[in-house]
C-alpha atoms as a PDB file:
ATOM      1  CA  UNK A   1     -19.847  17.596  12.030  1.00  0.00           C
ATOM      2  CA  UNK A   2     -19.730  14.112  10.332  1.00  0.00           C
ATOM      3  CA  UNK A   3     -19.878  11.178  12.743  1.00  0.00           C
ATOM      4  CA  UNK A   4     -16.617   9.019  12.738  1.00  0.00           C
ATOM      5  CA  UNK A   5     -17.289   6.432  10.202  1.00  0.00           C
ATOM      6  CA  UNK A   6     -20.056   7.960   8.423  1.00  0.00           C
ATOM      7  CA  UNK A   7     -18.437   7.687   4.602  1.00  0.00           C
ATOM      8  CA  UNK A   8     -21.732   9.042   3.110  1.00  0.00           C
ATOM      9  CA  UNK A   9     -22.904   6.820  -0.172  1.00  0.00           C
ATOM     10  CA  UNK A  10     -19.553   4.980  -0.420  1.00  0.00           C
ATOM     11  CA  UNK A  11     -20.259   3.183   2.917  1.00  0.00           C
ATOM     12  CA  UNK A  12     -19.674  -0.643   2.232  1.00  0.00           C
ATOM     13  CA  UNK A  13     -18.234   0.291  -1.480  1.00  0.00           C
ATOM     14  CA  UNK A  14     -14.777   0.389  -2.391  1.00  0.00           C
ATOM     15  CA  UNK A  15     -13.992   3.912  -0.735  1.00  0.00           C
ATOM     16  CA  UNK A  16     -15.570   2.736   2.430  1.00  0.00           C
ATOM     17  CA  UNK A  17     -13.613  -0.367   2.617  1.00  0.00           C
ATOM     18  CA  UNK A  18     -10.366   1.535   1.564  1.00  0.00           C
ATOM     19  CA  UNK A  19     -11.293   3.765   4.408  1.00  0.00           C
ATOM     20  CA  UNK A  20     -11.580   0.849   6.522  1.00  0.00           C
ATOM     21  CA  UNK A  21      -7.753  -0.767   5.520  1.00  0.00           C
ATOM     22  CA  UNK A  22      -6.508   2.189   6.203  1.00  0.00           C
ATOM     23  CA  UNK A  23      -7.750   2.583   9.993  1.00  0.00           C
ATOM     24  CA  UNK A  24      -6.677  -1.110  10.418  1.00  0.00           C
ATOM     25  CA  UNK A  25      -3.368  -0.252   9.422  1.00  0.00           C
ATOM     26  CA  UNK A  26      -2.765   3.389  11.548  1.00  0.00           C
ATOM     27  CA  UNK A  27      -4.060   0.784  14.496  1.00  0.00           C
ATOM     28  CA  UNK A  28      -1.509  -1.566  13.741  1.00  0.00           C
ATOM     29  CA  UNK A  29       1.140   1.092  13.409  1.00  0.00           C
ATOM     30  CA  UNK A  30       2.170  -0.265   9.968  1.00  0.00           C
ATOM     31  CA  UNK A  31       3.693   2.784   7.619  1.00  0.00           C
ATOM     32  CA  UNK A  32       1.781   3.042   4.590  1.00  0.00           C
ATOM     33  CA  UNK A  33       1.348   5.509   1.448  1.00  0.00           C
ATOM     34  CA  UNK A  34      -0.806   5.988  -0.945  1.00  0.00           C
ATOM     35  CA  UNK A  35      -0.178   6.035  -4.905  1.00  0.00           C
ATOM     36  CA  UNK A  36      -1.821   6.277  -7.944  1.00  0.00           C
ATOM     37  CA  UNK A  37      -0.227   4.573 -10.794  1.00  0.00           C
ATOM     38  CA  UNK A  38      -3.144   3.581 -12.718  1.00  0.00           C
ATOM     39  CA  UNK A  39      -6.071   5.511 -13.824  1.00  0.00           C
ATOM     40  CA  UNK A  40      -8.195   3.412 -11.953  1.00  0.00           C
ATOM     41  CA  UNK A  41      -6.912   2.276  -8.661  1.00  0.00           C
ATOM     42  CA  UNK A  42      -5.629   3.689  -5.554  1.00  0.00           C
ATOM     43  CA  UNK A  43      -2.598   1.977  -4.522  1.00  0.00           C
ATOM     44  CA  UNK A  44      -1.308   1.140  -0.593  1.00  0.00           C
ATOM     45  CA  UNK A  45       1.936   0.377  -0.233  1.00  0.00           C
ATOM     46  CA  UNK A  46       2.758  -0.744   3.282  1.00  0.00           C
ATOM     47  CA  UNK A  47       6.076  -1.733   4.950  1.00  0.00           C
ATOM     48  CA  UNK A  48       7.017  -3.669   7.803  1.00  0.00           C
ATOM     49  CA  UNK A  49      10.287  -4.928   8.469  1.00  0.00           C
ATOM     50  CA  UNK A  50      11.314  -7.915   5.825  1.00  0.00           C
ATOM     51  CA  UNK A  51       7.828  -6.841   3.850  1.00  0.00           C
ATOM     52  CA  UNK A  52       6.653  -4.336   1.471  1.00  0.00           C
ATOM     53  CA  UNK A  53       3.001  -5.104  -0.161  1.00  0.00           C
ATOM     54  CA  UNK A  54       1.606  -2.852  -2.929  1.00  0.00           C
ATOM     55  CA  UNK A  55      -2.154  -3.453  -2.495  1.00  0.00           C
ATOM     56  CA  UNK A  56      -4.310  -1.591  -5.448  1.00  0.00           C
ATOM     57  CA  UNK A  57      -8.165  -1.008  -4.928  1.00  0.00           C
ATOM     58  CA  UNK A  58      -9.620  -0.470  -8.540  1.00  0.00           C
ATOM     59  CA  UNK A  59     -12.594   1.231  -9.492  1.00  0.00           C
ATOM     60  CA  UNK A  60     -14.535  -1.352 -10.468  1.00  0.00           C
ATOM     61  CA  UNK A  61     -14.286  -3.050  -6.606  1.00  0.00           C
ATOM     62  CA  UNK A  62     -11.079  -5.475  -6.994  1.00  0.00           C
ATOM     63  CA  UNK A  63      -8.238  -5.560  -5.129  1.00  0.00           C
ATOM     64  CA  UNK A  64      -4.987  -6.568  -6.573  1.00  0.00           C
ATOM     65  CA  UNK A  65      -1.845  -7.302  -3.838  1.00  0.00           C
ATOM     66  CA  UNK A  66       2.137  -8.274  -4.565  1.00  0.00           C
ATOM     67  CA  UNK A  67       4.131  -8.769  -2.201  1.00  0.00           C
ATOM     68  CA  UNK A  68       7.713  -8.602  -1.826  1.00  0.00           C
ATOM     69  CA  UNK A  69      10.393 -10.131   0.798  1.00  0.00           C
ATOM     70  CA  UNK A  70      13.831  -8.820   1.607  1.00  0.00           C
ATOM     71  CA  UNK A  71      16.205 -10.993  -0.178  1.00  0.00           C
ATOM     72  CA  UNK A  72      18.664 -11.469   2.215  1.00  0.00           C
ATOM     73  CA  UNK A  73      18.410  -8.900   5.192  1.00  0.00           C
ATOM     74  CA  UNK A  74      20.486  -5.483   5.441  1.00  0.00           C
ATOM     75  CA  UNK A  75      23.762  -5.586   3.386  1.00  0.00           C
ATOM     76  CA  UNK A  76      26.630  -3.410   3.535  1.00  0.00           C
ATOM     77  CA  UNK A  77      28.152  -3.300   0.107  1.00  0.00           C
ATOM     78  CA  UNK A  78      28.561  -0.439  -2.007  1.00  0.00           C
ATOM     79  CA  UNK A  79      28.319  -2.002  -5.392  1.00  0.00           C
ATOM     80  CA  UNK A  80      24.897  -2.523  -5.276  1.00  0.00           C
ATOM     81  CA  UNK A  81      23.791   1.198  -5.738  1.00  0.00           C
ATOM     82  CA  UNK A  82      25.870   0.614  -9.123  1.00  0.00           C
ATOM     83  CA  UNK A  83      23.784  -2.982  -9.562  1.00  0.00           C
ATOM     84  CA  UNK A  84      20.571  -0.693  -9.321  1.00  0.00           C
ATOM     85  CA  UNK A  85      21.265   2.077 -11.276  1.00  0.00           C
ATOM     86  CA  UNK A  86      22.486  -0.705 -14.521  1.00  0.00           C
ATOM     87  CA  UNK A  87      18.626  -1.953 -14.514  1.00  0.00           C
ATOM     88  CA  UNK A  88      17.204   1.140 -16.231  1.00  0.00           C
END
């Protein structure tokens, strides 16, 4: 059996410190997925209320983050699903 935190030769590289995020944000309880839009990066994107941040790890050992705030709290009005579908 592996020991817990044993990431064989990726410990302290990219996957390792992906690895690492991710445990820091299952302790924190923050809801999180994983994507991959590029051909070289794993994408996070996490939520918490007001929040949601798209954090990419790339290959080569970057990170890139955005970050995006709710505008204006929950609305209630209808027309926006029409709004939203218009921006294709």
């Amino acid at each position: 059996m592996t020991p817990v935190g044993f990431y064989g030769d990726a410990e302290g590289g990219i996957f390792g410190r992906l690895l690492d995020f991710l445990n820091r944000l299952d302790e924190a309880r923050i809801h999180f997925r994983l994507e991959h839009t590029r051909p070289d990066s794993v994408m996070v994107d996490a939520a918490v209320p007001g929040w949601r941040w798209e954090i990419e790890c790339m290959a080569d050992g970057s990170v890139d983050i955005e970050r995006y705030a709710s505008v204006a709290g929950v609305e209630n009005d209808p027309t926006m699903i029409e709004a939203l579908s218009a921006l294709d």
